[in-house]
C-alpha atoms as a PDB file:
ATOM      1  CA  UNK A   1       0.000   0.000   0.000  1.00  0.00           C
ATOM      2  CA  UNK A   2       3.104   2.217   0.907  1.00  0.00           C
ATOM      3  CA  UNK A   3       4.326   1.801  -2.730  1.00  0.00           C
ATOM      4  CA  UNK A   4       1.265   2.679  -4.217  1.00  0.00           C
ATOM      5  CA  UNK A   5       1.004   5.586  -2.446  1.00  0.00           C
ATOM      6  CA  UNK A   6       4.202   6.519  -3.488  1.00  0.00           C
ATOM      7  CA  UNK A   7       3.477   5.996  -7.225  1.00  0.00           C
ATOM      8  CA  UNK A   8       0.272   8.620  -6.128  1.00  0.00           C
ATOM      9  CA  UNK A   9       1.869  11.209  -4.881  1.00  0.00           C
ATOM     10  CA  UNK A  10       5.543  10.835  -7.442  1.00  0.00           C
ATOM     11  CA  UNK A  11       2.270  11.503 -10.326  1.00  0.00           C
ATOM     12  CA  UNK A  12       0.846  14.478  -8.472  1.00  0.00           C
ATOM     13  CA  UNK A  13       3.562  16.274  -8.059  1.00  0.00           C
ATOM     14  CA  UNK A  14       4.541  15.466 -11.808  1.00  0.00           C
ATOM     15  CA  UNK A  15       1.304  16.844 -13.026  1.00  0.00           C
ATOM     16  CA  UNK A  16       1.365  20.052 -10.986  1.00  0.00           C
ATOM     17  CA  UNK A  17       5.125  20.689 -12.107  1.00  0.00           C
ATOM     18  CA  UNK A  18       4.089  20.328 -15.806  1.00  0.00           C
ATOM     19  CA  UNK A  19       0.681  22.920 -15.255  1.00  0.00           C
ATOM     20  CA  UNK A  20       3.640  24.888 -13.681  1.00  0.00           C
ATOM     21  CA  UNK A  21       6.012  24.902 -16.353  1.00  0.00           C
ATOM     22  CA  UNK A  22       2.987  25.307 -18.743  1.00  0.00           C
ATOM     23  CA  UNK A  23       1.731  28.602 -16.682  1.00  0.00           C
ATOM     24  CA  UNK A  24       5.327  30.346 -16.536  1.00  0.00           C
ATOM     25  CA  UNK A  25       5.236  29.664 -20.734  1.00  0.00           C
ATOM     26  CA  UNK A  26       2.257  30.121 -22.067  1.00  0.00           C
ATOM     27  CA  UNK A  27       2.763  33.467 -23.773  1.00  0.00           C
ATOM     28  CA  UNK A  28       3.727  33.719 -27.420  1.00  0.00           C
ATOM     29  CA  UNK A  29       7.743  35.164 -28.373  1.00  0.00           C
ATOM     30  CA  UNK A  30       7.956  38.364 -30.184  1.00  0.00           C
ATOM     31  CA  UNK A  31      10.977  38.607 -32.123  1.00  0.00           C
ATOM     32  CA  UNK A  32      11.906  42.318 -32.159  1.00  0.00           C
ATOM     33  CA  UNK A  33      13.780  43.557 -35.214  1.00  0.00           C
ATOM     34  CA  UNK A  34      16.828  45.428 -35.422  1.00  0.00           C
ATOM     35  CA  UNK A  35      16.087  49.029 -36.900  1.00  0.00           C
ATOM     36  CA  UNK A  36      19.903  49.470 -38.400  1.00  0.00           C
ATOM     37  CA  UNK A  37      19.057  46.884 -40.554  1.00  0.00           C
ATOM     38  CA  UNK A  38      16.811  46.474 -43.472  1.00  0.00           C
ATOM     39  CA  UNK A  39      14.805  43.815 -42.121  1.00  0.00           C
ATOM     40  CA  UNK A  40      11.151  43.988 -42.216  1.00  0.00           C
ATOM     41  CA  UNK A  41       9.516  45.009 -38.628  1.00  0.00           C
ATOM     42  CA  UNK A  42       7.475  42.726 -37.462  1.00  0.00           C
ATOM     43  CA  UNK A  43       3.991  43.900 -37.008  1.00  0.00           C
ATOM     44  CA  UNK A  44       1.494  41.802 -35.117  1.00  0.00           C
ATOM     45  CA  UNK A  45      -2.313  43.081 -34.357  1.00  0.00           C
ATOM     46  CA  UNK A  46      -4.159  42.117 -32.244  1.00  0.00           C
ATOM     47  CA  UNK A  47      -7.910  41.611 -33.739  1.00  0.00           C
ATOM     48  CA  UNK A  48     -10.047  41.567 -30.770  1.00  0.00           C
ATOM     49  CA  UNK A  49      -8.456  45.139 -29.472  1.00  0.00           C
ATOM     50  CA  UNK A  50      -8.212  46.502 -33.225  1.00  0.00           C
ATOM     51  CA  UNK A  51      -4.524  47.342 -32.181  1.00  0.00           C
ATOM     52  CA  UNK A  52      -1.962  46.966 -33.875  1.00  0.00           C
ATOM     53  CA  UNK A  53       1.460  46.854 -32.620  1.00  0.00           C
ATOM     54  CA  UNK A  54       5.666  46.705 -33.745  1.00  0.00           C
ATOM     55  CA  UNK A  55       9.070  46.329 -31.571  1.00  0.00           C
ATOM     56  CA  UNK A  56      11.954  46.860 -33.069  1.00  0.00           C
ATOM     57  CA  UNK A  57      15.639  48.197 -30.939  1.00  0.00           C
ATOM     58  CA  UNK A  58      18.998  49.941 -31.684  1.00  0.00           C
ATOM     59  CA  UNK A  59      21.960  49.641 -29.750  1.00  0.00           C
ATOM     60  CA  UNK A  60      20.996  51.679 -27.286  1.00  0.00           C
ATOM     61  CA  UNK A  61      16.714  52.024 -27.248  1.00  0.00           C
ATOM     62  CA  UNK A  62      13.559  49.637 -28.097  1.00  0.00           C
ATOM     63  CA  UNK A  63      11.194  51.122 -29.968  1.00  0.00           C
ATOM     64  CA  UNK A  64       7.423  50.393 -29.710  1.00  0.00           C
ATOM     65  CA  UNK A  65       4.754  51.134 -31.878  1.00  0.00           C
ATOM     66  CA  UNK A  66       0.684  51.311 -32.006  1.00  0.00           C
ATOM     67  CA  UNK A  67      -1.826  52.048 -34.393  1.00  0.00           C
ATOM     68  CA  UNK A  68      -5.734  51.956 -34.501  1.00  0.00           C
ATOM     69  CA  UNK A  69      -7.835  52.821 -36.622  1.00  0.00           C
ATOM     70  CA  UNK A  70     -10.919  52.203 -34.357  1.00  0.00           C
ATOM     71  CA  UNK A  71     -13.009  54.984 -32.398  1.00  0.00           C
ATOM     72  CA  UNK A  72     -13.429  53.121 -29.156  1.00  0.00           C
ATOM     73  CA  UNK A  73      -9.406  51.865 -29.015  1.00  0.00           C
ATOM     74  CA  UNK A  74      -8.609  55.573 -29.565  1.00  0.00           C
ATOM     75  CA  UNK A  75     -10.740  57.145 -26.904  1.00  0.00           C
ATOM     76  CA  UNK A  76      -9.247  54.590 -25.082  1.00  0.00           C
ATOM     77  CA  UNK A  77      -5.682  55.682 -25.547  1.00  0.00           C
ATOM     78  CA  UNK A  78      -6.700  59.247 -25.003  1.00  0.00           C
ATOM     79  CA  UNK A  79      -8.519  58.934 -22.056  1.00  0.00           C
ATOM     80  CA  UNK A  80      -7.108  56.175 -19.868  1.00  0.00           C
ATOM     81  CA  UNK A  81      -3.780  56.227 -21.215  1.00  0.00           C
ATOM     82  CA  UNK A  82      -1.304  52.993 -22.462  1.00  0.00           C
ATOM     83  CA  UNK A  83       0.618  50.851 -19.466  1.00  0.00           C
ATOM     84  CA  UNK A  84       3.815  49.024 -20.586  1.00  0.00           C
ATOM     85  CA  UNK A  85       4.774  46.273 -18.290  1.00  0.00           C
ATOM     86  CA  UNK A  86       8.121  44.993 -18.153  1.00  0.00           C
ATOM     87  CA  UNK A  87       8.673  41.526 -16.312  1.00  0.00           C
ATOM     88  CA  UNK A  88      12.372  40.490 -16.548  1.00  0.00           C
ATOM     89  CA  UNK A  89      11.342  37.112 -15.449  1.00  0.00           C
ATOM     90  CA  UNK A  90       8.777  36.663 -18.451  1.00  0.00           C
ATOM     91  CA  UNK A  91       5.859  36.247 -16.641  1.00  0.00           C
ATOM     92  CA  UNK A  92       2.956  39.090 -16.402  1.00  0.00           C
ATOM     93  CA  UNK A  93       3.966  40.963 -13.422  1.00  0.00           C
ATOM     94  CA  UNK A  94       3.016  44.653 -13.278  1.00  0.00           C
ATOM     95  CA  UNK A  95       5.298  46.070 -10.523  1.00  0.00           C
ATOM     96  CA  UNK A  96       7.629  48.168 -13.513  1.00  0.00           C
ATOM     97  CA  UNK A  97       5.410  49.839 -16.025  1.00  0.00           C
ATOM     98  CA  UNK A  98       5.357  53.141 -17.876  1.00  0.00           C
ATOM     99  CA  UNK A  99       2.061  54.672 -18.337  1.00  0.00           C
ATOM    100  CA  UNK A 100       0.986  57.482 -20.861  1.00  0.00           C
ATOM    101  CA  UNK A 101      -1.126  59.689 -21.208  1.00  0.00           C
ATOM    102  CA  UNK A 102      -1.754  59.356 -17.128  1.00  0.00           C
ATOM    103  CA  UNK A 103      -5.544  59.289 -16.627  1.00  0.00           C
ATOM    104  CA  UNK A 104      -6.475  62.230 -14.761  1.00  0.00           C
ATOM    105  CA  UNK A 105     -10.363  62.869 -15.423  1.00  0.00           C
ATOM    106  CA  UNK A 106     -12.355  62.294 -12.380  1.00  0.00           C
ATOM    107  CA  UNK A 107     -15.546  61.797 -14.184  1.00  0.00           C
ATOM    108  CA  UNK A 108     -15.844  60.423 -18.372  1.00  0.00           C
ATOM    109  CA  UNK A 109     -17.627  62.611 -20.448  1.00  0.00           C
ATOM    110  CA  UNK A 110     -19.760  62.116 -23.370  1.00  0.00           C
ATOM    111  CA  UNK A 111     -17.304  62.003 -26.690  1.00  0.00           C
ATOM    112  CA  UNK A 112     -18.480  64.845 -29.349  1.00  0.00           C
ATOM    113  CA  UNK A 113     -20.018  62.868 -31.878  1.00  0.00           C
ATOM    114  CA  UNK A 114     -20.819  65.995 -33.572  1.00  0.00           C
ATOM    115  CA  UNK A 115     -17.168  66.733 -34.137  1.00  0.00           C
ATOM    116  CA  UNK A 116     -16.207  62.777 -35.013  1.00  0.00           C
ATOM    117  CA  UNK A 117     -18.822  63.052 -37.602  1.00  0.00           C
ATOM    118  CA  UNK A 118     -17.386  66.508 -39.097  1.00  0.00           C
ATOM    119  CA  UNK A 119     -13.559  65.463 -38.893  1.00  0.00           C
ATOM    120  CA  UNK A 120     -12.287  62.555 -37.268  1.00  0.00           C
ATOM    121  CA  UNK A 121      -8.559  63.856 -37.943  1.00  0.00           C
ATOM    122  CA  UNK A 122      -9.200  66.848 -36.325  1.00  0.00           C
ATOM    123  CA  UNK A 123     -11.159  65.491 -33.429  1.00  0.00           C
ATOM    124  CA  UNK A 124      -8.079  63.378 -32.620  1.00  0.00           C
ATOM    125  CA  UNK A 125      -5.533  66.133 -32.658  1.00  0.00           C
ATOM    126  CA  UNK A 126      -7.761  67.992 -30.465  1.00  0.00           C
ATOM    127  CA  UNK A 127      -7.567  65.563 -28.029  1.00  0.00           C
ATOM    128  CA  UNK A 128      -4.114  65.038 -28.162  1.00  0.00           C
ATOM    129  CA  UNK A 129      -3.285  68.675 -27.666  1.00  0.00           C
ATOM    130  CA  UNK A 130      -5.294  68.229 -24.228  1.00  0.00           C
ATOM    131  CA  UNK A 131      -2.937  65.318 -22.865  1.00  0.00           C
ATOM    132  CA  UNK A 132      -0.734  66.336 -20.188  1.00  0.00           C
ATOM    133  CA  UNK A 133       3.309  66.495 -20.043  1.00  0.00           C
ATOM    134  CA  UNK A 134       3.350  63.960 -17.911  1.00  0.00           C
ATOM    135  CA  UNK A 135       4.834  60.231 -17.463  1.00  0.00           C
ATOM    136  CA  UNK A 136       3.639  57.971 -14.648  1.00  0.00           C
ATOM    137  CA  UNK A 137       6.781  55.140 -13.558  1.00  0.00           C
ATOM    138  CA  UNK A 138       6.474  52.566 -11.232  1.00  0.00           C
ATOM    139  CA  UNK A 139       9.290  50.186 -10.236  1.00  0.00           C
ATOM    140  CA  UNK A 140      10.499  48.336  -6.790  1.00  0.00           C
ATOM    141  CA  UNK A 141      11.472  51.497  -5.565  1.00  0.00           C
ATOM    142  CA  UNK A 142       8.132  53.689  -5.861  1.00  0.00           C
ATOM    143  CA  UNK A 143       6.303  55.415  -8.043  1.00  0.00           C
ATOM    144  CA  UNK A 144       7.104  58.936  -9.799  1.00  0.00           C
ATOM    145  CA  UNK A 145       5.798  61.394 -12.531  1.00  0.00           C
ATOM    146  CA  UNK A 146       8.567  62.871 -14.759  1.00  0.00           C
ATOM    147  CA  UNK A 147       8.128  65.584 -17.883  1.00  0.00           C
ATOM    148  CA  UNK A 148       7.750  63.861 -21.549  1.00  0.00           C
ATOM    149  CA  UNK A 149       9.280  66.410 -22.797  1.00  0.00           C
ATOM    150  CA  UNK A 150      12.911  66.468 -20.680  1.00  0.00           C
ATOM    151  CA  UNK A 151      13.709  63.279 -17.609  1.00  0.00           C
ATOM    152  CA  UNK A 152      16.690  61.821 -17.072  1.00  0.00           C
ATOM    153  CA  UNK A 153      15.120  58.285 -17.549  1.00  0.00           C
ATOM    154  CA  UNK A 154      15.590  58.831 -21.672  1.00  0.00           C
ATOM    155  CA  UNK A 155      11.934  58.091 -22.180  1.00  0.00           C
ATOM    156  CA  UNK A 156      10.251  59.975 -25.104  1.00  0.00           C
ATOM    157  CA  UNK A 157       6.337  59.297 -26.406  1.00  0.00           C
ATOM    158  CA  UNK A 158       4.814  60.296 -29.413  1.00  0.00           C
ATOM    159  CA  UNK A 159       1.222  60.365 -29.916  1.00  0.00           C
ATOM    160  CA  UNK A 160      -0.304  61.837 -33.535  1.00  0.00           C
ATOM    161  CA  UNK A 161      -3.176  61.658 -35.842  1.00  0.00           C
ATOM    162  CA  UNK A 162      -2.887  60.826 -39.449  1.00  0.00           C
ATOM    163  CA  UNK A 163      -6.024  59.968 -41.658  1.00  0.00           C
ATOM    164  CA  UNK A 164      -8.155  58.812 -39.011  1.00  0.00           C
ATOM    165  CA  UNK A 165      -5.353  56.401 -37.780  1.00  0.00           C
ATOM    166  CA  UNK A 166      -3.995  57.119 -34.431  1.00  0.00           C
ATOM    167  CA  UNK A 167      -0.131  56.502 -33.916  1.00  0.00           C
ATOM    168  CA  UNK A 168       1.831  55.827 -30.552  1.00  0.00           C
ATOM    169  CA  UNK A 169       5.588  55.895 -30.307  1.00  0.00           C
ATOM    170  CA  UNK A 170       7.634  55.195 -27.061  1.00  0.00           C
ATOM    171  CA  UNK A 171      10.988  55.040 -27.084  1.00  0.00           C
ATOM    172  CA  UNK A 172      13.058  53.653 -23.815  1.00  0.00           C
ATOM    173  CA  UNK A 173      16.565  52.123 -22.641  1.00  0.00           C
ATOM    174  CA  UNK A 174      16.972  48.521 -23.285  1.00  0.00           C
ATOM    175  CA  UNK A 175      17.494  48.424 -19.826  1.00  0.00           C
ATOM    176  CA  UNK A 176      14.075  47.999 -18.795  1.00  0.00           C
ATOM    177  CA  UNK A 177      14.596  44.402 -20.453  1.00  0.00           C
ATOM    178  CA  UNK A 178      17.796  43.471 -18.418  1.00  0.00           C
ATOM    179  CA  UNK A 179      16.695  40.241 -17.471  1.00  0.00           C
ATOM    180  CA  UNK A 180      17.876  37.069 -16.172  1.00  0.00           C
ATOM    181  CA  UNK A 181      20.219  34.476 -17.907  1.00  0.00           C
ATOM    182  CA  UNK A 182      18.081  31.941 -20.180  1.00  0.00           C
ATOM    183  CA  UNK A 183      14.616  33.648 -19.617  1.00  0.00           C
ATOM    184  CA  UNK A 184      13.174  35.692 -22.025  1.00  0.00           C
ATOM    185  CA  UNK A 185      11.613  39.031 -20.833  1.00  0.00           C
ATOM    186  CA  UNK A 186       7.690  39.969 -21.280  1.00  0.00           C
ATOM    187  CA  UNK A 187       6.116  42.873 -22.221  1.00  0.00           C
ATOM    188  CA  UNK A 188       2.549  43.749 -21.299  1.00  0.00           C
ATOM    189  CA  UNK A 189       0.693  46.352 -23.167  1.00  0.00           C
ATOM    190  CA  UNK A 190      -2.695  47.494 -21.063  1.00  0.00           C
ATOM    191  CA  UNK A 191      -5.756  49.595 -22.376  1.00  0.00           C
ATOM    192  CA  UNK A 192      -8.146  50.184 -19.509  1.00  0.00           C
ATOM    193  CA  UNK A 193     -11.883  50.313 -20.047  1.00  0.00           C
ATOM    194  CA  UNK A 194     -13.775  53.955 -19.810  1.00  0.00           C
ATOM    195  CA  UNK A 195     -16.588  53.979 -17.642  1.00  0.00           C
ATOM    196  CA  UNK A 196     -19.243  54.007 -19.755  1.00  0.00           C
ATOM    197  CA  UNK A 197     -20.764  57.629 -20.245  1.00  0.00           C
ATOM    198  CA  UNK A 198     -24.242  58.876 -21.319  1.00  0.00           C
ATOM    199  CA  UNK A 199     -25.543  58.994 -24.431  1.00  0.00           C
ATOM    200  CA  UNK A 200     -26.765  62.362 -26.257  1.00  0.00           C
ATOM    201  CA  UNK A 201     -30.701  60.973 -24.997  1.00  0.00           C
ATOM    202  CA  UNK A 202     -29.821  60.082 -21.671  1.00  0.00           C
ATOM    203  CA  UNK A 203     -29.984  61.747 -18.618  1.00  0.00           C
ATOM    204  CA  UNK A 204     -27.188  63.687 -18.206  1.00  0.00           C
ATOM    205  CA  UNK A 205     -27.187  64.347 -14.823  1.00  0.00           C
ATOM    206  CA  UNK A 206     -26.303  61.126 -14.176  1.00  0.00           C
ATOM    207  CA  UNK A 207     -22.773  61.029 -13.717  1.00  0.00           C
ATOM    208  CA  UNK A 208     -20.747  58.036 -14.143  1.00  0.00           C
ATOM    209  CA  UNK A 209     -18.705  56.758 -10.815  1.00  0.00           C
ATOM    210  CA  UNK A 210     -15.051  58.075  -9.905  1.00  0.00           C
ATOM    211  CA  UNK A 211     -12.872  56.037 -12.290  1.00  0.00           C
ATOM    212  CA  UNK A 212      -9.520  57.095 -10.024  1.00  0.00           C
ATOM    213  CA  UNK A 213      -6.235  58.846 -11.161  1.00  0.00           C
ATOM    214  CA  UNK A 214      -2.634  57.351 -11.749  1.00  0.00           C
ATOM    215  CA  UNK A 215      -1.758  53.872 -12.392  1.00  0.00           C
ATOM    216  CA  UNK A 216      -4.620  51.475 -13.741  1.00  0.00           C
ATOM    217  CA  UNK A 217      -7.943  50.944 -11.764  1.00  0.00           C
ATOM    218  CA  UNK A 218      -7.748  47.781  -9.383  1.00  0.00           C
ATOM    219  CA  UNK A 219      -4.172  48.179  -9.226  1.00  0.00           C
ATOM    220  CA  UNK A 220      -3.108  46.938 -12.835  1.00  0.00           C
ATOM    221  CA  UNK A 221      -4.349  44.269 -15.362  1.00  0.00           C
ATOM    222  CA  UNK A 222      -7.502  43.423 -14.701  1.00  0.00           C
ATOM    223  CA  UNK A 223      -7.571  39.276 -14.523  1.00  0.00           C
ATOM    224  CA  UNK A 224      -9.336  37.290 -17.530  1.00  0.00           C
ATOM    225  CA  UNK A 225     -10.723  40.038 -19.421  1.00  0.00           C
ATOM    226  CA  UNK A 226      -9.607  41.091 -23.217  1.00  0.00           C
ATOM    227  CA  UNK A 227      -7.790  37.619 -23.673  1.00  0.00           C
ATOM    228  CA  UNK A 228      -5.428  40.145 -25.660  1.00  0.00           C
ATOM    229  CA  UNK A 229      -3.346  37.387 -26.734  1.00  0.00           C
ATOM    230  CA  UNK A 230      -1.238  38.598 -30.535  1.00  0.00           C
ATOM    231  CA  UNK A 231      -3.141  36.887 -33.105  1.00  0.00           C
ATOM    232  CA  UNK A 232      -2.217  36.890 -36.718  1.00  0.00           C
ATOM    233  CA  UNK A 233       0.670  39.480 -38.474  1.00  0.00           C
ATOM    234  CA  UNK A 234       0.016  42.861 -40.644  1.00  0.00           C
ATOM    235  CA  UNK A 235      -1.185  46.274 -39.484  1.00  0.00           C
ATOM    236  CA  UNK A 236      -4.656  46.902 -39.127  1.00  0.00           C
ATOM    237  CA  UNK A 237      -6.343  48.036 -42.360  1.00  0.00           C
ATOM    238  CA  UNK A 238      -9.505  50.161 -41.747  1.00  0.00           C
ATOM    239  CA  UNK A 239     -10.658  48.164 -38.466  1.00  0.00           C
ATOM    240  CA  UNK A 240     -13.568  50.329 -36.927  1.00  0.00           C
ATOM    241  CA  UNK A 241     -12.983  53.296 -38.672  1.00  0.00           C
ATOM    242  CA  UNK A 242     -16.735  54.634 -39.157  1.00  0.00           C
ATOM    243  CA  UNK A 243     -17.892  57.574 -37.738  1.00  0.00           C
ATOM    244  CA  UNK A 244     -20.826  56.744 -34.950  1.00  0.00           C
ATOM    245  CA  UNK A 245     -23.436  58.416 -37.042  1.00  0.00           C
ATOM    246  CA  UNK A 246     -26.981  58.496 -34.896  1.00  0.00           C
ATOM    247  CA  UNK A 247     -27.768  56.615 -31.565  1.00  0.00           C
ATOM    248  CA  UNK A 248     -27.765  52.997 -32.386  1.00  0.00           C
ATOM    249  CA  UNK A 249     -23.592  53.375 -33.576  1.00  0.00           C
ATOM    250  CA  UNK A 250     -23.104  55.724 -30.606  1.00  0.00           C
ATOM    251  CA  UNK A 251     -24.200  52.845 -28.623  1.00  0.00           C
ATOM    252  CA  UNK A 252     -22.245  50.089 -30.028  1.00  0.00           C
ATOM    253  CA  UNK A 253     -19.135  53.097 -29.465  1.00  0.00           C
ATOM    254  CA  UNK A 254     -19.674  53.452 -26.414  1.00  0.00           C
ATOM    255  CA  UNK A 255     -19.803  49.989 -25.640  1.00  0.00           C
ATOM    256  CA  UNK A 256     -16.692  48.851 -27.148  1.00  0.00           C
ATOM    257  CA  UNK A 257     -14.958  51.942 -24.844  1.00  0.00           C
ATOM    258  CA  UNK A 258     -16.048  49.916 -21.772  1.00  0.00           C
ATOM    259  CA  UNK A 259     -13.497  46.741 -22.429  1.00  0.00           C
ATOM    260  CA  UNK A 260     -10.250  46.680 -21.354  1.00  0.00           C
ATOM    261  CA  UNK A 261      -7.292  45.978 -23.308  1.00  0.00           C
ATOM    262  CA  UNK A 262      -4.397  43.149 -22.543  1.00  0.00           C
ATOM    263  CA  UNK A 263      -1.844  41.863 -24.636  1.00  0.00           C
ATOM    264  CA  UNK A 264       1.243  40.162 -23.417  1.00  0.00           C
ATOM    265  CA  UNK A 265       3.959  38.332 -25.261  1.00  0.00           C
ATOM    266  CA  UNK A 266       7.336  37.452 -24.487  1.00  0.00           C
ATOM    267  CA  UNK A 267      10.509  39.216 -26.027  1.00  0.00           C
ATOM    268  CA  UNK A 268      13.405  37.865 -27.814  1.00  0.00           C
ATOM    269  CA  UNK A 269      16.038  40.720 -28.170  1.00  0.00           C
END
């Protein structure tokens, strides 16, 4: 009876090392291109956030990339901001990020449809001349704000318009990807949810709830929502680009605003 029990427990403990080993490597490799030569970036997008997304590095600097096309992803980016996660142990850990724009708004307002419908372009670039100077950095050490504009950290973000396709550009140190020997490093790209505001027929004094300042509601990724995993190559060609003429496509806008955004992948430098 001894032996069998044995045999039992030698199987358990086999099976929970393999689900394990199977947990810490479950996310897909991105390999990130080398910009000083003329190979072709690789591009990935994600379908289910309409996002899609490039690494590439220098010597010195990795290079990351993002372009929609879609109204809700945009308002998205503009509102709540993009967190990068960096996990040097390739898992999905979310104590070093980088987060921009930082979400400030107490309260979400109703997006101008009148002024989507007239000029999406411009609509954007308003936006974007609203976002703050700010960077939001976390790390084991604490969290801190420095300017985009000038810090000593050698960050720089880019965020522009360009035929109703928004573009974001962050460029950092490759030493936010030191990482241990033999493990690959992960990158986590988060796009929190809006709370969900009126429509134009609604009652507007009904305010939505507090959605918080700073780092990402609920302290970071939310857990099993977006299922952002990269599926299938190219960049996104005219994904949700219509304007949200009358209420039935405000609706459906202002639904796909609600979901958050979560795509993490492994990178091999």
């Amino acid at each position: 009876m001894e032996k069998v029990n044995n045999h039992i427990l030698f199987f358990k403990s086999l099976v929970v090392c393999c689900l394990f080993t199977s947990c810490a490597s479950n996310l897909p490799v991105y390999k990130v291109t080398d910009q000083n030569t003329t190979e072709t970036i690789n591009e990935k997008m994600d379908t289910n956030a309409k996002l899609g997304y490039s690494v590439s590095k220098d010597e010195n600097y990795l290079y990351i990339s993002l372009n929609t096309y879609d109204t809700a992803t945009q308002l998205k980016v503009l509102k709540n901001g993009v967190t990068f996660y960096f996990d040097k142990e390739g898992k999905e850990n979310e104590q070093t990020f980088i987060q921009y724009p930082v979400k400030t708004e107490i309260h979400q307002s109703r997006p101008d449809f009148t002024e989507l419908e007239m000029s999406k372009t411009k609509f954007l670039n308003t936006e974007i001349s609203k976002l703050n100077d700010e960077i939001y950095l976390g790390n084991s050490k604490g969290n801190s704000y420095v300017s985009n504009k000038l810090n000593s950290e050698n960050i720089s973000i880019i965020i522009k318009a360009n035929k109703e396709e928004l573009h974001y550009h962050i460029i950092l140190p490759l030493d936010y990807f030191n990482t241990t020997e033999n493990i690959l490093p992960s990158l986590g790209i988060v796009i929190n949810g809006l709370v969900r505001p009126a429509l134009a027929n609604e009652n507007q004094g009904r305010r939505p709830s507090n959605v918080g300042g700073g780092r990402p509601s609920g302290g970071g990724r939310p857990k099993g929502v977006g299922g952002g995993r990269p599926s299938g190559g190219g960049r996104p060609s005219g994904a949700g680009g219509s304007y949200p003429y009358g209420n039935n496509n405000q609706e459906n806008l202002l639904e796909g605003v609600t979901n958050d955004i979560n795509i993490w992948f492994k990178i091999e430098i």
